[in-house]
Protein backbone atom coordinates (compact mmCIF):
# COMPACT_ATOMS: atom_id res chain seq x y z
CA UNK A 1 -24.65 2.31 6.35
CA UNK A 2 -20.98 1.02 6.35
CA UNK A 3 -19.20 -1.64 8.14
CA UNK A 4 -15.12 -2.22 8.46
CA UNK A 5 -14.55 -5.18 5.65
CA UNK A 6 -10.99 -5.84 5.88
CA UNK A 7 -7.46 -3.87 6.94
CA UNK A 8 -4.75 -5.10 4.40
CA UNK A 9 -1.45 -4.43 5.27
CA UNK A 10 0.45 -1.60 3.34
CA UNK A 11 3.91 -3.37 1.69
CA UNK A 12 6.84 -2.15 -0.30
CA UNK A 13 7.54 -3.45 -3.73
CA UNK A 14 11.11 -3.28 -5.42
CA UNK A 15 12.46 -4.58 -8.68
CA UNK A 16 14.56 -8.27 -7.85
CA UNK A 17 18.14 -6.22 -8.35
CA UNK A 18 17.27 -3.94 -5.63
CA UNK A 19 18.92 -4.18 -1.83
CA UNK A 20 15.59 -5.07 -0.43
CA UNK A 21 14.98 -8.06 -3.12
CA UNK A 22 16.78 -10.53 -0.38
CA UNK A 23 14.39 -9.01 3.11
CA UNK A 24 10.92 -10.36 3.78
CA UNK A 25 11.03 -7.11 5.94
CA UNK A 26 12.12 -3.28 6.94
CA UNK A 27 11.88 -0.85 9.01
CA UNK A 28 10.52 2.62 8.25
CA UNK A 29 13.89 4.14 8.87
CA UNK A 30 15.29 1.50 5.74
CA UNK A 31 13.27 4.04 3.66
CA UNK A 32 15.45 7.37 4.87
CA UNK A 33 16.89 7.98 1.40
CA UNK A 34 15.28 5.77 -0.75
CA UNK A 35 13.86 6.60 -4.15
CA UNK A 36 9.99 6.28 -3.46
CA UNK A 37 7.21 5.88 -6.08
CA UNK A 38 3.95 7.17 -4.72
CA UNK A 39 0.26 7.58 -5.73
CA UNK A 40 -1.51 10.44 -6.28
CA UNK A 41 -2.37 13.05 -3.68
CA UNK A 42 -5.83 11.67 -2.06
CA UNK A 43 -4.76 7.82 -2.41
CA UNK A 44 -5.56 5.73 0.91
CA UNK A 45 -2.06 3.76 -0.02
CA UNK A 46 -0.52 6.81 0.17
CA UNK A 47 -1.60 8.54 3.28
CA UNK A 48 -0.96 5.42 4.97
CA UNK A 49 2.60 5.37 4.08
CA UNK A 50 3.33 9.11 4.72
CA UNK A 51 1.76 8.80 8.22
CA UNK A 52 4.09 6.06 8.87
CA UNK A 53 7.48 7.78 7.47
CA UNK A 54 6.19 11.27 9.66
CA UNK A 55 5.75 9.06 12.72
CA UNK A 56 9.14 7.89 12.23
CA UNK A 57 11.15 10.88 11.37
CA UNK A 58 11.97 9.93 7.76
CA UNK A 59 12.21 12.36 4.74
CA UNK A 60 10.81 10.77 1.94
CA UNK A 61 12.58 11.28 -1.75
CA UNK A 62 9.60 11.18 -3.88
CA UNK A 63 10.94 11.03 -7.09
CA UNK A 64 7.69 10.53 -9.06
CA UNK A 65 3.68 10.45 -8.22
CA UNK A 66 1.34 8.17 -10.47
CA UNK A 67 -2.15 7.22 -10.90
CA UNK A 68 -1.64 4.55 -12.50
CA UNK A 69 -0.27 1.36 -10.78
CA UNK A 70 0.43 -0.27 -13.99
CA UNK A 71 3.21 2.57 -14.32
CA UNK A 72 4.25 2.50 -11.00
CA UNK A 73 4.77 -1.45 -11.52
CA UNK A 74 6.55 -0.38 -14.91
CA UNK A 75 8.21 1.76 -12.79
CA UNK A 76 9.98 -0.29 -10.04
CA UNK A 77 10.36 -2.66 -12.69
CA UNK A 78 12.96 -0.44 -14.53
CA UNK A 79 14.63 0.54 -11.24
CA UNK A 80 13.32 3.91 -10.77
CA UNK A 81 12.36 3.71 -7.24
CA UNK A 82 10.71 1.52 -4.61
CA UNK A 83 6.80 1.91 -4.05
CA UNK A 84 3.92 1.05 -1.85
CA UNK A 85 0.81 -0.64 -2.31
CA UNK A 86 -2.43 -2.60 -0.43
CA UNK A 87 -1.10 -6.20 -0.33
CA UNK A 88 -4.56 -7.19 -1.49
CA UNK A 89 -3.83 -5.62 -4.66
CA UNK A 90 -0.17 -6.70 -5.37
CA UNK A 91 0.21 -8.60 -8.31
CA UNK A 92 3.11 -10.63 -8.30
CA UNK A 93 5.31 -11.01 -11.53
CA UNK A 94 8.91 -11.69 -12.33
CA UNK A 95 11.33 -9.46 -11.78
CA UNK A 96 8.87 -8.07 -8.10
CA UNK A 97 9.33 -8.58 -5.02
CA UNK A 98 7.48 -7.39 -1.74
CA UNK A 99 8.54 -6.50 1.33
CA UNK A 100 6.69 -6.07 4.63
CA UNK A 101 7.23 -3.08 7.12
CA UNK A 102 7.74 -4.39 10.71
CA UNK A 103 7.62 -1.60 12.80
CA UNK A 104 4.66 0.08 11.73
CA UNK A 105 1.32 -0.65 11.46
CA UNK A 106 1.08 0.74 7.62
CA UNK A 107 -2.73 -0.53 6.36
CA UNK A 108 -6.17 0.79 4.35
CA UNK A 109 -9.06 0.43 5.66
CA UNK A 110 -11.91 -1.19 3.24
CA UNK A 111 -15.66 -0.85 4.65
CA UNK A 112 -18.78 -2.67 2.85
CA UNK A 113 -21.37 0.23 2.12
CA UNK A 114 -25.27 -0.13 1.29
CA UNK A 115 -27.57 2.19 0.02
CA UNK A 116 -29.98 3.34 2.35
CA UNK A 117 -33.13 1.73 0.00
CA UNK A 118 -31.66 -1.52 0.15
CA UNK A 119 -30.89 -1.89 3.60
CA UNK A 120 -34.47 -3.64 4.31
CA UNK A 121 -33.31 -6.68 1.49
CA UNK A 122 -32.24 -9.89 3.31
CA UNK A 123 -28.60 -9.56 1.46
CA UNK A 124 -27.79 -6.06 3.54
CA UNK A 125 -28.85 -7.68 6.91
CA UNK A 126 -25.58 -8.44 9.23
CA UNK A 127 -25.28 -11.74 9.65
CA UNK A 128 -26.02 -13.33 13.21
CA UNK A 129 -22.91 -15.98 12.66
């Protein structure tokens, strides 16, 4: 059994020189162009963003794919490229700066998940508040 936990919003990340350092937001079509740091084939992160950009009629210039965020982060940090991530999972630091997308709806989906033996124990029962 799962259930639908949460839907964080997907956000762009640049280093503090870059042009979208100064936006709280873009649009899609602000990434036409635009060096782009993604995940690995498979990521949620990633589909999310590439549905978005498809929707919208923008090309993508991926110029490198990671599994590691640290290295993305190391990444953007060095100017390399813009990337993506869950805002639940940004972590802030000098030098970073995030940046919403505003006319999209760009999220992952988390669900809660219990294993079929345990869903008789009082702590996998939904909650009747």
């Amino acid at each position: 059994m799962s259930v639908p936990y949460a839907e964080p919003p997907v956000v762009i990340f640049c280093n503090a020189e870059h042009r979208f350092a100064h936006r709280r937001s873009i649009r899609t079509t602000d990434l036409q162009g635009e060096p782009l740091i993604l995940r690995e084939h498979g990521s949620t992160t990633r589909k999310a963003i590439e549905s978005a950009l498809q929707a919208a009629g923008v090309e993508p210039d991926v110029v490198m794919e990671v599994t590691s965020r640290e290295i993305i982060r190391e990444a953007v940090l060095q100017g390399v490229g813009v990337a993506t991530v869950s805002q639940v999972e940004f972590v802030p630091g000098p030098g970073l700066h995030t940046v919403r997308i505003s006319d999209a709806q760009v999220r992952t989906y988390a669900h809660v998940a219990c294993l079929a033996e345990r869903r008789d124990c009082a702590s996998c029962a939904p909650s009747s508040t």
